[in-house]
PDB file of N, CA and C in Angstrom:
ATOM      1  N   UNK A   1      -5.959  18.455 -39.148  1.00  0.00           N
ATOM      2  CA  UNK A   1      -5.828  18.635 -37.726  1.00  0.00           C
ATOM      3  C   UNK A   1      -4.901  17.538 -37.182  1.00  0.00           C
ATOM      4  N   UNK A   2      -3.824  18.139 -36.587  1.00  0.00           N
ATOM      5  CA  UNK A   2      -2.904  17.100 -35.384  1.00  0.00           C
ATOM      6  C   UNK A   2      -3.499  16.021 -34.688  1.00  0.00           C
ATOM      7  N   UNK A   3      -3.622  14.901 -35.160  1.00  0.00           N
ATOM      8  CA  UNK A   3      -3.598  14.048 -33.700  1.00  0.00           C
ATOM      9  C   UNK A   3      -2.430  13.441 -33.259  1.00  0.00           C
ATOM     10  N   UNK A   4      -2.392  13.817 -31.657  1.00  0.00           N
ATOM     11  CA  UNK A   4      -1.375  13.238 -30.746  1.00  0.00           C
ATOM     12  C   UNK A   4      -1.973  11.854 -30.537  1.00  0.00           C
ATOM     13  N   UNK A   5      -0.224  10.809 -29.886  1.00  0.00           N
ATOM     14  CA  UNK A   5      -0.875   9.371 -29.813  1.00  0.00           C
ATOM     15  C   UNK A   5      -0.582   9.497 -28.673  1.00  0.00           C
ATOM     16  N   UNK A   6      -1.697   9.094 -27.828  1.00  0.00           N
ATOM     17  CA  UNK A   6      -2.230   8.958 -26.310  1.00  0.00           C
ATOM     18  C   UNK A   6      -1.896   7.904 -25.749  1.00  0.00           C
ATOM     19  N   UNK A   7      -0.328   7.864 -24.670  1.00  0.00           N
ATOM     20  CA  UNK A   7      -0.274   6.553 -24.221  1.00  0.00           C
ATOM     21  C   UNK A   7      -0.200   6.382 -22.715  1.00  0.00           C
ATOM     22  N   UNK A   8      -1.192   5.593 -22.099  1.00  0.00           N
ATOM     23  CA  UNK A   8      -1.471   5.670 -20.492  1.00  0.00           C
ATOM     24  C   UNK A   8      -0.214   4.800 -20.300  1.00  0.00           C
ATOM     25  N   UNK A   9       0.877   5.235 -19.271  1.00  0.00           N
ATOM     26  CA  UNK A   9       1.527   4.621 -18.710  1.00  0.00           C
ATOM     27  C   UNK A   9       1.112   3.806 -17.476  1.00  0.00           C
ATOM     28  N   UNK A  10       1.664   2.475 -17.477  1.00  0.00           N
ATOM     29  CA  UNK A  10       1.470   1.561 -16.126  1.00  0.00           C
ATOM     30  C   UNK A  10       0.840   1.728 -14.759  1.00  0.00           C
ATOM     31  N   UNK A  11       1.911   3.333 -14.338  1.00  0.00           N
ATOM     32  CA  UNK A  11       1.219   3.920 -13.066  1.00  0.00           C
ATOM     33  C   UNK A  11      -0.002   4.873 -13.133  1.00  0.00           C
ATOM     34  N   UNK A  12      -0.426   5.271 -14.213  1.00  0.00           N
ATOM     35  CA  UNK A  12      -1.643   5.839 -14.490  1.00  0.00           C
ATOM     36  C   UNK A  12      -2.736   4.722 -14.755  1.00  0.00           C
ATOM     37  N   UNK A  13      -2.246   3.351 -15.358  1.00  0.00           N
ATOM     38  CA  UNK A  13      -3.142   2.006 -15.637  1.00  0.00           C
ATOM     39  C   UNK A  13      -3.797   1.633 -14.122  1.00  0.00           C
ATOM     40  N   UNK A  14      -2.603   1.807 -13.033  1.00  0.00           N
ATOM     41  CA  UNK A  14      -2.833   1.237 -11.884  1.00  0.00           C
ATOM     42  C   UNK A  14      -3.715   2.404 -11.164  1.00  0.00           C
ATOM     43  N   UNK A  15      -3.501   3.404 -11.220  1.00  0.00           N
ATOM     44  CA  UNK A  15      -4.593   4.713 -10.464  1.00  0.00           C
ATOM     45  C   UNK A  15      -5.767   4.158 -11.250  1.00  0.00           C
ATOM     46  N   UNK A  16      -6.101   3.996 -12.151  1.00  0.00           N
ATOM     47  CA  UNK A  16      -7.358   3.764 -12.582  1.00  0.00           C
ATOM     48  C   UNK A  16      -7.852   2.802 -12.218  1.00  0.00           C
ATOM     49  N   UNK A  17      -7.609   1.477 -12.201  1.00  0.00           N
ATOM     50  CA  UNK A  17      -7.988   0.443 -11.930  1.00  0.00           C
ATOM     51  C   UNK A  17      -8.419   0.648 -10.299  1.00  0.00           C
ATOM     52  N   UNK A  18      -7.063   1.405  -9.604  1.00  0.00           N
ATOM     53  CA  UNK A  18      -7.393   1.431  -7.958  1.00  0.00           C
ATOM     54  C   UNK A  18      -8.558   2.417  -7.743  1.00  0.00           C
ATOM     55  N   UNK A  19      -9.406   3.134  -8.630  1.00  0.00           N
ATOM     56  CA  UNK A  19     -10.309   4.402  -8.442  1.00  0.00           C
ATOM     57  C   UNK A  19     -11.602   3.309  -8.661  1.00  0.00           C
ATOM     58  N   UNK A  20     -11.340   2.377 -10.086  1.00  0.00           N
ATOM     59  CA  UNK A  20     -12.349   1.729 -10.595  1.00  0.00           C
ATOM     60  C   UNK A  20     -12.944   1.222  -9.738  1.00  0.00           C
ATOM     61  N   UNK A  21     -12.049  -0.027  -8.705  1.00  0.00           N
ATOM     62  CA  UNK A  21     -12.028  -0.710  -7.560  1.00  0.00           C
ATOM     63  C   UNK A  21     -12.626  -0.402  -6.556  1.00  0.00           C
ATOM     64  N   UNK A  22     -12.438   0.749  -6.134  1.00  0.00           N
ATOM     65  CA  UNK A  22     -12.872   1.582  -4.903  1.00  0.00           C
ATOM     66  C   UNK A  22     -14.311   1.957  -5.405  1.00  0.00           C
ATOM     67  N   UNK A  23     -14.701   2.635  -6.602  1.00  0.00           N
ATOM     68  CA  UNK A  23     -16.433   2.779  -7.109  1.00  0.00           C
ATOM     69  C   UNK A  23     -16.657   2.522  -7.092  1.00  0.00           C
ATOM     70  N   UNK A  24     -16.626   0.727  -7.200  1.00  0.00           N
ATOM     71  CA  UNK A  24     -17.231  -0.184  -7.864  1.00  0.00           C
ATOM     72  C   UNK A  24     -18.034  -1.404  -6.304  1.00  0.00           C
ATOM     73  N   UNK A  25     -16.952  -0.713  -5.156  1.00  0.00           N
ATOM     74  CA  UNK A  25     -17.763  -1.353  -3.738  1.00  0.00           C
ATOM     75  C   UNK A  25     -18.647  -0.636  -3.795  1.00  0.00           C
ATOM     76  N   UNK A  26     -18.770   0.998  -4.053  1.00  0.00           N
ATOM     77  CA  UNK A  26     -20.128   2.021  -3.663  1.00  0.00           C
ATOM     78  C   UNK A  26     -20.766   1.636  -4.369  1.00  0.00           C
ATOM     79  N   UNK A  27     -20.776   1.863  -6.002  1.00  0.00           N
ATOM     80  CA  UNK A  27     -21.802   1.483  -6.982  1.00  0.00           C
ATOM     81  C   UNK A  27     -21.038   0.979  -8.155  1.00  0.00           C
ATOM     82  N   UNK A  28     -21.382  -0.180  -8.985  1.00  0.00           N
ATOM     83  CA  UNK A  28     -20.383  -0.486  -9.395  1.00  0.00           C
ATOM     84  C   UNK A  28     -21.155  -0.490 -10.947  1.00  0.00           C
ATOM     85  N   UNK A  29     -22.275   0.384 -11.311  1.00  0.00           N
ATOM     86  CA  UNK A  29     -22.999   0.601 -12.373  1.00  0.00           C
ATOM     87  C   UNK A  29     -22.463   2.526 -12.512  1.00  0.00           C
ATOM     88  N   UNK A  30     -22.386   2.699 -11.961  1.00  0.00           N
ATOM     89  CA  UNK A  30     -21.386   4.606 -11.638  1.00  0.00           C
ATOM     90  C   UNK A  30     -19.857   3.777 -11.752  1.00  0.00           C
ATOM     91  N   UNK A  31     -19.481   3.182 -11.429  1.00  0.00           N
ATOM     92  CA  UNK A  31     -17.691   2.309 -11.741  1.00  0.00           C
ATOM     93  C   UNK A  31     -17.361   2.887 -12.789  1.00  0.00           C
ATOM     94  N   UNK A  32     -18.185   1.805 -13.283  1.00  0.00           N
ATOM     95  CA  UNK A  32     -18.338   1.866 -15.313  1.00  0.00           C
ATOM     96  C   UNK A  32     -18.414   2.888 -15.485  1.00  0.00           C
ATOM     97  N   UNK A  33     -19.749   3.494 -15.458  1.00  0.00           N
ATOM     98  CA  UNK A  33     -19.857   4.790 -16.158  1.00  0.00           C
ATOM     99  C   UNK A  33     -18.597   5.874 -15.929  1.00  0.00           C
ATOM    100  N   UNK A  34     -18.196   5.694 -14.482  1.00  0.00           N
ATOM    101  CA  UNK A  34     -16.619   6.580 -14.685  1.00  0.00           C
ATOM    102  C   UNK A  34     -15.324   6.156 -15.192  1.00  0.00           C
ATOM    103  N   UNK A  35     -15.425   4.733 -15.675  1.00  0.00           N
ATOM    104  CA  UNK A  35     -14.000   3.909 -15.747  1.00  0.00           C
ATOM    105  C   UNK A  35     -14.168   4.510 -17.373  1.00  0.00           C
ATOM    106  N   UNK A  36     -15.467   4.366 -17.896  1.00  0.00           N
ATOM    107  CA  UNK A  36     -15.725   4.764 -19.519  1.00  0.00           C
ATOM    108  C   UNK A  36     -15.419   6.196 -19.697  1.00  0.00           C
ATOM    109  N   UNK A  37     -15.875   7.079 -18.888  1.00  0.00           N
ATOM    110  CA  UNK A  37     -16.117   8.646 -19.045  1.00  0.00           C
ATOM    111  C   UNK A  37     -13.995   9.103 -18.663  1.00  0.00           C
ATOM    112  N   UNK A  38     -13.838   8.500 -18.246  1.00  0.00           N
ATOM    113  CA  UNK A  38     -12.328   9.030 -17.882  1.00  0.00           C
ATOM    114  C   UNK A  38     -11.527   8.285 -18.763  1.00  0.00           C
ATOM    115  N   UNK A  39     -11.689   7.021 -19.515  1.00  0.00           N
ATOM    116  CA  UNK A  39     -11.199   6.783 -20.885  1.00  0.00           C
ATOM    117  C   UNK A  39     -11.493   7.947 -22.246  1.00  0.00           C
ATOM    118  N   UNK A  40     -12.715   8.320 -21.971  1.00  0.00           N
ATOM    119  CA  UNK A  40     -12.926   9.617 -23.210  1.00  0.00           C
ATOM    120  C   UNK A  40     -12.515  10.949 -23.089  1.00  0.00           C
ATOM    121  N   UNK A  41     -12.260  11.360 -21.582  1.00  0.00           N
ATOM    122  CA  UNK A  41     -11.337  12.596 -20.848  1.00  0.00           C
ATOM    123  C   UNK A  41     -10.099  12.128 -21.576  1.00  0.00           C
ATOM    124  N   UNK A  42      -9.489  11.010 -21.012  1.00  0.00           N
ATOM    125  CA  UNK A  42      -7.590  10.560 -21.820  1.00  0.00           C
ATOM    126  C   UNK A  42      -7.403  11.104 -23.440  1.00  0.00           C
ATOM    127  N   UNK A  43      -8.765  10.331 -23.836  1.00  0.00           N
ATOM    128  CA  UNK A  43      -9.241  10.244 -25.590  1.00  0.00           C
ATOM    129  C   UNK A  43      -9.073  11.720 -26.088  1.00  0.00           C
ATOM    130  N   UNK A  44      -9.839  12.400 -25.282  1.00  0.00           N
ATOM    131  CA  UNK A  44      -9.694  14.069 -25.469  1.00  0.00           C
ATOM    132  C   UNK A  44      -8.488  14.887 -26.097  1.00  0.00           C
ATOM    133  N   UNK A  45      -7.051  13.969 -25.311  1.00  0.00           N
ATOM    134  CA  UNK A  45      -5.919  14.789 -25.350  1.00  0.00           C
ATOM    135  C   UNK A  45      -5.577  14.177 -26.837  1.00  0.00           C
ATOM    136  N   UNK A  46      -5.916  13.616 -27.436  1.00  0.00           N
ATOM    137  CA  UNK A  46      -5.205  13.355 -29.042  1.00  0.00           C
ATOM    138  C   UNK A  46      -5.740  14.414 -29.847  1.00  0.00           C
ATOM    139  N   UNK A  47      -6.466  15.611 -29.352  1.00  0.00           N
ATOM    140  CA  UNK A  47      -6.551  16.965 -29.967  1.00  0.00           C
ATOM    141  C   UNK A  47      -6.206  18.060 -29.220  1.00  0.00           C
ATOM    142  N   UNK A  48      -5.091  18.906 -29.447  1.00  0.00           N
ATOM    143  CA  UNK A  48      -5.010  19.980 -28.520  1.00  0.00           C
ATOM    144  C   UNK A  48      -4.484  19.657 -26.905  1.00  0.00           C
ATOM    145  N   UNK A  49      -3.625  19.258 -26.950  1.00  0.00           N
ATOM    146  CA  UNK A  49      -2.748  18.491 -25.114  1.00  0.00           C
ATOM    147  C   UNK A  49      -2.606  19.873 -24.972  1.00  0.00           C
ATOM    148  N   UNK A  50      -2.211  20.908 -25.557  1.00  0.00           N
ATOM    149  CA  UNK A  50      -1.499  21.942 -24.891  1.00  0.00           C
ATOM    150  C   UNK A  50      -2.655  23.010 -24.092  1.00  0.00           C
ATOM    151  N   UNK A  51      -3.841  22.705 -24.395  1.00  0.00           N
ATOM    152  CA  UNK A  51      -5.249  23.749 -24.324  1.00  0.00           C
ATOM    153  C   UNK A  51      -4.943  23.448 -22.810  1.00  0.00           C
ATOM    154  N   UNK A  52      -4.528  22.039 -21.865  1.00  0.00           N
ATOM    155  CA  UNK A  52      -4.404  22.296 -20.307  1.00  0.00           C
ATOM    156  C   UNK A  52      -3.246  22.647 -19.962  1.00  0.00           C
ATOM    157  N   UNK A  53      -3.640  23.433 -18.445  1.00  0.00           N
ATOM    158  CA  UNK A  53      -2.875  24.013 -17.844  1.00  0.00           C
ATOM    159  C   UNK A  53      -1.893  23.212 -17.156  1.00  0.00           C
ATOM    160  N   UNK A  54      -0.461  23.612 -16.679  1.00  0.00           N
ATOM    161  CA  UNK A  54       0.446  23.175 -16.293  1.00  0.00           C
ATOM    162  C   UNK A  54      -0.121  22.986 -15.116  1.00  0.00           C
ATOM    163  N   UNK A  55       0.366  21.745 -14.143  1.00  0.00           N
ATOM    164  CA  UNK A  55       0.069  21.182 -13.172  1.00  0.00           C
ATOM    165  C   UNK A  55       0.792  22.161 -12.177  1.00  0.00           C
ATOM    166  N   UNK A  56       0.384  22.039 -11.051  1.00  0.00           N
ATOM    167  CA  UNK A  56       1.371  22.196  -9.700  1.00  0.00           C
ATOM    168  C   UNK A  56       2.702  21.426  -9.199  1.00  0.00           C
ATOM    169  N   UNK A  57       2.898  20.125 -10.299  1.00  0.00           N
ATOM    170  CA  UNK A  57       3.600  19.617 -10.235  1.00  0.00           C
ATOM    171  C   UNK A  57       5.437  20.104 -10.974  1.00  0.00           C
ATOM    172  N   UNK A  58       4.717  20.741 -11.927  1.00  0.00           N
ATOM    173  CA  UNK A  58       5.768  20.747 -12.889  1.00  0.00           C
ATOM    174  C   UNK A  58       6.770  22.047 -11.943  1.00  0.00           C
ATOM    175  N   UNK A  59       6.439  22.530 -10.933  1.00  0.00           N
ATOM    176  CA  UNK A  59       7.215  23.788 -10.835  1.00  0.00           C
ATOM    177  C   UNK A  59       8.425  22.814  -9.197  1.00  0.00           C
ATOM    178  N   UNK A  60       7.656  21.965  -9.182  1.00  0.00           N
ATOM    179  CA  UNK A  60       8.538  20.651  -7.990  1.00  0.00           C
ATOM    180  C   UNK A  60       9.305  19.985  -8.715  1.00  0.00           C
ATOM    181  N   UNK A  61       8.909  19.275  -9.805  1.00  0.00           N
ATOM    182  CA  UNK A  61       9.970  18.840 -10.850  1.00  0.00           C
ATOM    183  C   UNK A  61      10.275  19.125 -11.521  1.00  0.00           C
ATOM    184  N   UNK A  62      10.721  20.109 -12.215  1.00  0.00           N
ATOM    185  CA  UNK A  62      10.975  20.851 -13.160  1.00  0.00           C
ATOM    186  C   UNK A  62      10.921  19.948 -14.557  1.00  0.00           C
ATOM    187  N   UNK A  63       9.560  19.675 -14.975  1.00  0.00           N
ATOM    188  CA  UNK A  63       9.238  19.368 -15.840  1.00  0.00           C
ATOM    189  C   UNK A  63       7.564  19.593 -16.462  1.00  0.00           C
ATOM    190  N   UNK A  64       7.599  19.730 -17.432  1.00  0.00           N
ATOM    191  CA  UNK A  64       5.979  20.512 -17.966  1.00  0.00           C
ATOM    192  C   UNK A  64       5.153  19.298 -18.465  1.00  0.00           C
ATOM    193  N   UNK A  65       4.305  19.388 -17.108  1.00  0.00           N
ATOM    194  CA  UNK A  65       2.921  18.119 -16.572  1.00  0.00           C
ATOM    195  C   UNK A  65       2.234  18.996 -16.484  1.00  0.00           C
ATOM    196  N   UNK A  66       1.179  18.616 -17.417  1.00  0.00           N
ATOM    197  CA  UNK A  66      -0.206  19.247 -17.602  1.00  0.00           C
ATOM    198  C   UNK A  66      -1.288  18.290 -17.501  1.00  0.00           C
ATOM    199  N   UNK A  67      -2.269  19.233 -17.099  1.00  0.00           N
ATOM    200  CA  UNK A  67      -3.324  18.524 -15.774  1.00  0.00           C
ATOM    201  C   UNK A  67      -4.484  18.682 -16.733  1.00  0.00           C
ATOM    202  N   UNK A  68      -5.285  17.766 -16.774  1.00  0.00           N
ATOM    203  CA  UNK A  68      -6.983  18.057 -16.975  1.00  0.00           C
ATOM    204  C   UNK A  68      -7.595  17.601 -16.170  1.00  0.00           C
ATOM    205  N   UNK A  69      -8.700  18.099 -15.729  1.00  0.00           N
ATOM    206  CA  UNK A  69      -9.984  17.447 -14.974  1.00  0.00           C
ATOM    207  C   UNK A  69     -10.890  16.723 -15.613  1.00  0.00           C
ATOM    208  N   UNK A  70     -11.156  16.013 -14.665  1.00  0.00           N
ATOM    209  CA  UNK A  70     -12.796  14.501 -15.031  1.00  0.00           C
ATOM    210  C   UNK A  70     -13.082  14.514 -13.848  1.00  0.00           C
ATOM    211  N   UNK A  71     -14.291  14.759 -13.723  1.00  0.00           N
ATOM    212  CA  UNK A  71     -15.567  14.528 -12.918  1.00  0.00           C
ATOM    213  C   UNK A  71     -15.616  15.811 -11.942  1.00  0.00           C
ATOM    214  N   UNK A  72     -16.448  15.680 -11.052  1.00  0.00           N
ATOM    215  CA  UNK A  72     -16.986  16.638 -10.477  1.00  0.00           C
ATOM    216  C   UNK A  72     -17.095  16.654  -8.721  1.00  0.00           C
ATOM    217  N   UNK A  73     -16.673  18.061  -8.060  1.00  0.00           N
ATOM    218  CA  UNK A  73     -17.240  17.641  -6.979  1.00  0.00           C
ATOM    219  C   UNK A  73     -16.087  16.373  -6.237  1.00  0.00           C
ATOM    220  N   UNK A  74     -16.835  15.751  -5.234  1.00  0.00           N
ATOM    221  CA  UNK A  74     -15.488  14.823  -4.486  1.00  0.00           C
ATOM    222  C   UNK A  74     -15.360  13.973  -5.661  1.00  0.00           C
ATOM    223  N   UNK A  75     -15.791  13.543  -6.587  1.00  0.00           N
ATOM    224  CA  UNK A  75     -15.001  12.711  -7.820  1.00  0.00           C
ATOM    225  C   UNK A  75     -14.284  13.348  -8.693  1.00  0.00           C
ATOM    226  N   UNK A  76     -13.723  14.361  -8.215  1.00  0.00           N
ATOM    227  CA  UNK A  76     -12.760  15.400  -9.279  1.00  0.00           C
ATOM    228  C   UNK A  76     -11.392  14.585  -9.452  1.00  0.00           C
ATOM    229  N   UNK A  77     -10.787  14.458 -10.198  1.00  0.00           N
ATOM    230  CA  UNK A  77      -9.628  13.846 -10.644  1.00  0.00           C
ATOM    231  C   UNK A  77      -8.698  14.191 -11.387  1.00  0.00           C
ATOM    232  N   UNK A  78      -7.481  14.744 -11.157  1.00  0.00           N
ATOM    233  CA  UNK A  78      -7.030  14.888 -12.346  1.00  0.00           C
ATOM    234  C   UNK A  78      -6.281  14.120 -12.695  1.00  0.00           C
ATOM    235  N   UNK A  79      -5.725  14.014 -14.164  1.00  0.00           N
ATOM    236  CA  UNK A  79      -5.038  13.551 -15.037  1.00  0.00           C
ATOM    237  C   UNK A  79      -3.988  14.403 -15.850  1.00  0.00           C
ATOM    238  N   UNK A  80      -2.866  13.672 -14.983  1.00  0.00           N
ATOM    239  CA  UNK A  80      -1.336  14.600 -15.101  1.00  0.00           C
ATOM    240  C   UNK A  80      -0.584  13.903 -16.222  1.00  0.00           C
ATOM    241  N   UNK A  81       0.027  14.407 -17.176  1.00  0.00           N
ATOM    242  CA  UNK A  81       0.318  13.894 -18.478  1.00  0.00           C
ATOM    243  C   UNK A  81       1.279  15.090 -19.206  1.00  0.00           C
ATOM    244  N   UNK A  82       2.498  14.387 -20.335  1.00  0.00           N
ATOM    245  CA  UNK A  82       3.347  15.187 -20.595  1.00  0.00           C
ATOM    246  C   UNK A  82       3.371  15.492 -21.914  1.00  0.00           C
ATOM    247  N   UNK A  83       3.893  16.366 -22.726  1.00  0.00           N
ATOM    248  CA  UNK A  83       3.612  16.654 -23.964  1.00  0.00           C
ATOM    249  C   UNK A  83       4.680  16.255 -24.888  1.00  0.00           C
ATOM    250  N   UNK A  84       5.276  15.276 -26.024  1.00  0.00           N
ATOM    251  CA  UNK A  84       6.396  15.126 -26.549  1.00  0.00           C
ATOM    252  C   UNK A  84       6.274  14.627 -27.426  1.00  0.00           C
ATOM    253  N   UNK A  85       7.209  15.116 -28.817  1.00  0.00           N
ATOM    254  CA  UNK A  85       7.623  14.412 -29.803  1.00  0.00           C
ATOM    255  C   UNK A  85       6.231  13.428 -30.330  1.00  0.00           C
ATOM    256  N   UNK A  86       5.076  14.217 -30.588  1.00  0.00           N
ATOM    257  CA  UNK A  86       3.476  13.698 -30.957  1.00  0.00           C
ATOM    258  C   UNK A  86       2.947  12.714 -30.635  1.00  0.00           C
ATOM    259  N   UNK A  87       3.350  12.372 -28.552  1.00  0.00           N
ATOM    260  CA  UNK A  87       3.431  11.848 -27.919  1.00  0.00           C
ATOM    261  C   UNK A  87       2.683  12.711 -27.076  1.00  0.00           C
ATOM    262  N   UNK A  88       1.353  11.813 -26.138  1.00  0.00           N
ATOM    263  CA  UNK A  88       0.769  12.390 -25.099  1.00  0.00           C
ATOM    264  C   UNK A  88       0.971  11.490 -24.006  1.00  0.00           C
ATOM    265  N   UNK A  89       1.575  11.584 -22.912  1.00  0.00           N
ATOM    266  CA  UNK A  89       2.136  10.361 -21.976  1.00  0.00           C
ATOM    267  C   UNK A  89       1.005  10.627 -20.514  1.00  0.00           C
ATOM    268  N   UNK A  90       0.369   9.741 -20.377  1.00  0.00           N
ATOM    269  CA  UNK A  90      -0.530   9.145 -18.759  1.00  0.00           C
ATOM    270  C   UNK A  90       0.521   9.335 -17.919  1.00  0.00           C
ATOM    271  N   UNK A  91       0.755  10.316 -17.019  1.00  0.00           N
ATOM    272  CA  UNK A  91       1.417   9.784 -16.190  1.00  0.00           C
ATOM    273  C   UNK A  91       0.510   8.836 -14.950  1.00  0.00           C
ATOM    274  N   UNK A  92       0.063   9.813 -14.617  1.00  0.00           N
ATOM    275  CA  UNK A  92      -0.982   9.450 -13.074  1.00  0.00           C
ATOM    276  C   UNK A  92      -2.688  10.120 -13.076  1.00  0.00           C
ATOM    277  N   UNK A  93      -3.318   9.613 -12.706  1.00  0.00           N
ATOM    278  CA  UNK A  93      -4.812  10.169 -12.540  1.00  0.00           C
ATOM    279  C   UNK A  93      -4.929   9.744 -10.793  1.00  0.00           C
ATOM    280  N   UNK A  94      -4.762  11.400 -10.572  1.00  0.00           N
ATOM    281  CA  UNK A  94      -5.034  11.316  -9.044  1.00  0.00           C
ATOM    282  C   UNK A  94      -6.115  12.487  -8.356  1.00  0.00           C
ATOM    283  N   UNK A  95      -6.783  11.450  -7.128  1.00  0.00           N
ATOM    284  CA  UNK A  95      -8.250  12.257  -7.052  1.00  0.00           C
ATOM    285  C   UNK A  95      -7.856  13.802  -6.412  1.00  0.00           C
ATOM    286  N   UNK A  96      -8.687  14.571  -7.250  1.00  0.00           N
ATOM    287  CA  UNK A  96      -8.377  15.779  -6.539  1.00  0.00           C
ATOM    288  C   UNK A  96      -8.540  16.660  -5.355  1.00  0.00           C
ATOM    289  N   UNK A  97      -8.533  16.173  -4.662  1.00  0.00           N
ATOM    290  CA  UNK A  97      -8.586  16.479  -2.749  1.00  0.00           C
ATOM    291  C   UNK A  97      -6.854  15.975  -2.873  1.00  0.00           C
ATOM    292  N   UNK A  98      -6.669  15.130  -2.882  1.00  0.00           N
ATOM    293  CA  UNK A  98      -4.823  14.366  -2.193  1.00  0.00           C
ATOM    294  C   UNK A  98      -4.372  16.007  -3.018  1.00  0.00           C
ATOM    295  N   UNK A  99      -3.102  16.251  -2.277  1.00  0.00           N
ATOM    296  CA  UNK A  99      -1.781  16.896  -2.351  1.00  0.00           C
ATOM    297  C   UNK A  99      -0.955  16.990  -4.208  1.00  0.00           C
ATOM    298  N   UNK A 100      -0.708  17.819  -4.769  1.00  0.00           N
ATOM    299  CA  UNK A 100       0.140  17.631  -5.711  1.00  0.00           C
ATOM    300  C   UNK A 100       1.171  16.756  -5.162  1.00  0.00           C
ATOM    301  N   UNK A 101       1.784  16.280  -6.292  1.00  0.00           N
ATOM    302  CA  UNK A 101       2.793  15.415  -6.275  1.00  0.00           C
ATOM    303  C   UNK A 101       4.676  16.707  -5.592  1.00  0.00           C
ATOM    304  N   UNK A 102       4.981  16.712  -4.931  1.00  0.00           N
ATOM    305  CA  UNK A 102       6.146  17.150  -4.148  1.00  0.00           C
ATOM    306  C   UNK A 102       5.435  18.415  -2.829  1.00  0.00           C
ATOM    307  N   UNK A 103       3.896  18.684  -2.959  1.00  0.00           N
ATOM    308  CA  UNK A 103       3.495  19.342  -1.702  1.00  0.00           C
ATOM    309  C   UNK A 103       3.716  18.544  -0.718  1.00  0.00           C
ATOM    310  N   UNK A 104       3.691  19.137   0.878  1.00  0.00           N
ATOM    311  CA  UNK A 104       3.645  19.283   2.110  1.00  0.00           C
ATOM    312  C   UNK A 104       2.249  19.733   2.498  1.00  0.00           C
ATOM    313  N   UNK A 105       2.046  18.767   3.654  1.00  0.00           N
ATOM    314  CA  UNK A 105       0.234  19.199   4.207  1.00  0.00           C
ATOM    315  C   UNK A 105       1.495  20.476   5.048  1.00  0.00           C
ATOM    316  N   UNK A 106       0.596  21.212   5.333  1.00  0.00           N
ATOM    317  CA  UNK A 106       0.902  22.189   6.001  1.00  0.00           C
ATOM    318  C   UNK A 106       0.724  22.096   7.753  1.00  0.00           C
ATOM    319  N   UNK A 107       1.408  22.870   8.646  1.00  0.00           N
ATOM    320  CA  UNK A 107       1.681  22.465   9.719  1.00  0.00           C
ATOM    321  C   UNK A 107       0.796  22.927  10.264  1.00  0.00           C
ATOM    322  N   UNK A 108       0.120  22.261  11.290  1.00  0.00           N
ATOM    323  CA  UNK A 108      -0.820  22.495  12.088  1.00  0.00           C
ATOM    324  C   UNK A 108      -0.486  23.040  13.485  1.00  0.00           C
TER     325      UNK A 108
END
C-alpha cells in the first residue's frame, strides 16, 4: 500500500496554532484533545489523499485542493491540501462557517 509524505505547510502550522489558541481560552483540556485529533485527520492523508473531494477552492484557482473534514458541528474545519509527486501538501485548515478561499459574502 502507497504511503504519501504529509507535509503541513507554515500557513496551515499557523491556522492551527491560531484554532489551538482560541480553544484553549474556552477549554484548554478540549484544545488538546482537538490540536491531537486534527494531527491524526492530517495523518489520515498518507493513505488514499485522493478518496477527498475537491474543494470549492480549486474551481477560483484553478488548481486541484482537496478538502477533508475534522470535527463536528461549529468545530467543523476543513483541511485544504494538494496532491503531488507522493507529496501531500497542508495548505490551510480553515473553520468551516468562514467563506471558501476566492468567495464573496453575498449582497444583502
Amino acid at each position: 500500500m502507497k504511503r504519501w509524505n504529509v507535509i503541513v505547510e507554515l500557513p496551515a502550522q499557523r491556522d492551527i496554532a491560531e484554532a489551538h489558541l482560541w480553544l484553549t481560552e474556552q477549554s484548554p483540556a478540549a484544545a488538546d484533545r482537538w490540536f491531537d485529533s486534527v494531527y491524526h485527520t492530517i495523518g489520515s492523508l498518507e493513505l488514499f489523499p485522493e478518496r477527498c473531494p475537491l474543494a470549492p477552492e480549486s474551481k477560483f484557482l484553478n488548481v486541484e485542493i482537496r478538502e477533508i473534514l475534522h470535527g463536528r458541528r461549529r468545530h467543523k474545519y476543513r483541511i485544504l491540501f494538494t496532491v503531488s509527486k507522493g507529496n501531500v501538501h497542508i495548505l490551510h485548515v480553515r473553520q468551516g462557517a468562514r467563506l471558501a478561499l476566492g468567495e464573496t459574502a453575498p449582497e444583502e
